[in-house]
Protein backbone atom coordinates (compact mmCIF):
# COMPACT_ATOMS: atom_id res chain seq x y z
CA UNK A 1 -0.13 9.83 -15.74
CA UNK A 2 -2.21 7.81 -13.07
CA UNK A 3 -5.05 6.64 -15.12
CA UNK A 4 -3.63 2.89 -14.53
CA UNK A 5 -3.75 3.15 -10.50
CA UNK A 6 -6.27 6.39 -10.17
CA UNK A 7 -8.73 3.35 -8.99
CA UNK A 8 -7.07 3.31 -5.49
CA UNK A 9 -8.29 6.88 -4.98
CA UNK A 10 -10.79 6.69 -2.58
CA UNK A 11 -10.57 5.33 1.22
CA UNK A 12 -11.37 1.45 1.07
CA UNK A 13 -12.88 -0.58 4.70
CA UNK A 14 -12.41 -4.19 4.77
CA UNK A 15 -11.78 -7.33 7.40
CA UNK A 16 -9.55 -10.46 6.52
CA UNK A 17 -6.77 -12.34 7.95
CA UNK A 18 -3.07 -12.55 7.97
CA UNK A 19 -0.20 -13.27 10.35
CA UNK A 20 -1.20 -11.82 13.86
CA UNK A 21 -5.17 -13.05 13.44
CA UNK A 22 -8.28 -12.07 12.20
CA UNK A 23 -8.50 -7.83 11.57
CA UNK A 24 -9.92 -4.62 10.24
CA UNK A 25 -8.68 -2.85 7.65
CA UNK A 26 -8.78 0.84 6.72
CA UNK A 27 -6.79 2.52 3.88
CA UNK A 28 -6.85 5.38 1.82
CA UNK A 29 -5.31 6.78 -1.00
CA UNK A 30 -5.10 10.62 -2.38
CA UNK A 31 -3.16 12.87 -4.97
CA UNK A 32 -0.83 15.12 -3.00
CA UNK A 33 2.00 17.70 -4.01
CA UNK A 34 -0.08 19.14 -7.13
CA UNK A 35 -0.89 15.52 -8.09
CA UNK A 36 3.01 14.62 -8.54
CA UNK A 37 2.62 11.22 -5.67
CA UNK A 38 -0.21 9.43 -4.76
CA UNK A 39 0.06 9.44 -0.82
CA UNK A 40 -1.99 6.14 1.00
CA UNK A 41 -1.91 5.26 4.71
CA UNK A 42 -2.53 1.97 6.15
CA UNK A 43 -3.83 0.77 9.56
CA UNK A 44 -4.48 -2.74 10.30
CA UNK A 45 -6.01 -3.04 13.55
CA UNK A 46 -5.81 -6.57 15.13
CA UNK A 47 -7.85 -7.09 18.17
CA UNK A 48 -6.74 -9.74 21.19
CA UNK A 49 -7.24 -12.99 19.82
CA UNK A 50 -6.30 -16.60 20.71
CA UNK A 51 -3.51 -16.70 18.07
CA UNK A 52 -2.38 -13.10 19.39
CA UNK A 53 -3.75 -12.78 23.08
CA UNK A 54 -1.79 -8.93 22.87
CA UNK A 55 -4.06 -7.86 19.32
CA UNK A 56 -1.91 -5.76 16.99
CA UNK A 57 -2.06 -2.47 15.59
CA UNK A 58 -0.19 -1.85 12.19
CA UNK A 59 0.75 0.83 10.34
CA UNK A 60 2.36 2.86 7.44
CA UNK A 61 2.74 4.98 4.81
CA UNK A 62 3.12 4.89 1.11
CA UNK A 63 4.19 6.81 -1.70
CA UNK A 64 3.34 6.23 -5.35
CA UNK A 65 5.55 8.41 -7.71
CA UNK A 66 6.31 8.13 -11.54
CA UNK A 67 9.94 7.47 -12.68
CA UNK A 68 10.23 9.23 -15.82
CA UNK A 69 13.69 8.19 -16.47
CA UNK A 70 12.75 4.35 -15.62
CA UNK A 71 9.22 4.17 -17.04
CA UNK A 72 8.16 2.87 -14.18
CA UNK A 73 5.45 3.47 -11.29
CA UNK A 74 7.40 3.42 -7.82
CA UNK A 75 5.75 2.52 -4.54
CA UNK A 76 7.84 3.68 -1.59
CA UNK A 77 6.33 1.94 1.92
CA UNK A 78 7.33 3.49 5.20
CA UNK A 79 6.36 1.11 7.98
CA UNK A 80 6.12 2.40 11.40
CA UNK A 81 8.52 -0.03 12.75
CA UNK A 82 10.83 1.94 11.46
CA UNK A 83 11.96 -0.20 7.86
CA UNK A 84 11.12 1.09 4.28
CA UNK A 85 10.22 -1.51 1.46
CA UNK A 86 10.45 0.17 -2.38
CA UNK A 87 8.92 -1.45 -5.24
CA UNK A 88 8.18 -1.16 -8.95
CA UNK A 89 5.52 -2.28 -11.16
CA UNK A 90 7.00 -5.18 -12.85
CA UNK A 91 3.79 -6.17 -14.76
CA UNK A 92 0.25 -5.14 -15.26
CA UNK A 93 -2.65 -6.46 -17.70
CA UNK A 94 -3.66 -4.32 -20.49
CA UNK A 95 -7.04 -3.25 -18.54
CA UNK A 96 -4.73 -3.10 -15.38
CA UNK A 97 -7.13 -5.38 -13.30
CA UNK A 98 -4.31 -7.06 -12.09
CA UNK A 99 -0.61 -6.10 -11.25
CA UNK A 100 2.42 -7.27 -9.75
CA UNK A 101 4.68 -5.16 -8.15
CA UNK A 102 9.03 -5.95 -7.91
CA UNK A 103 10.40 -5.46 -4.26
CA UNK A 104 13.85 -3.72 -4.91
CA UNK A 105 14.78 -2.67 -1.91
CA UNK A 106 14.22 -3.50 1.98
């Protein structure tokens, strides 16, 4: 069932930019509840910086699930200031090196 996203498996390092500055990035991504969800967690740590004097420290939750009755692969994001964002995969390429996800809900 997760062949086309078992690639995120793993915990993945990186720097870039957004909004609040320049920051770090750590995620990581793992099979949980006898491999029904794919569970990642996301902190995006933005230090004091001219743009944000304060830095920034970001972070949430995700769940991947399968909707059987959809056919779709669901992403569920819980973000710790307190919203949820839920999203489908609208579109993938047949090798699934690239993929758009829908937003349906915020």
């Amino acid at each position: 069932m997760w062949e086309p996203i078992s690639f995120l498996i793993g915990k993945w390092e990186g720097v870039g930019r957004g909004q609040p500055g320049s920051g770090k990035y750590e995620r990581s991504y793992e099979l949980v509840l006898n491999d029904q969800f794919i569970f990642e967690r996301n902190k995006s740590t933005y230090p004091p910086q001219e743009q944000n004097p304060k830095g920034e420290v970001h972070e949430n939750w995700g769940f991947f699930s399968y909707d059987k009755g959809r056919k779709y692969f669901v992403y569920r994001q819980f973000h710790v200031e307190g919203f949820v964002n839920q999203f489908i995969l609208e579109t993938h390429s047949s090798d699934f090196l690239s993929f758009s996800f829908l937003s349906e809900s915020i």
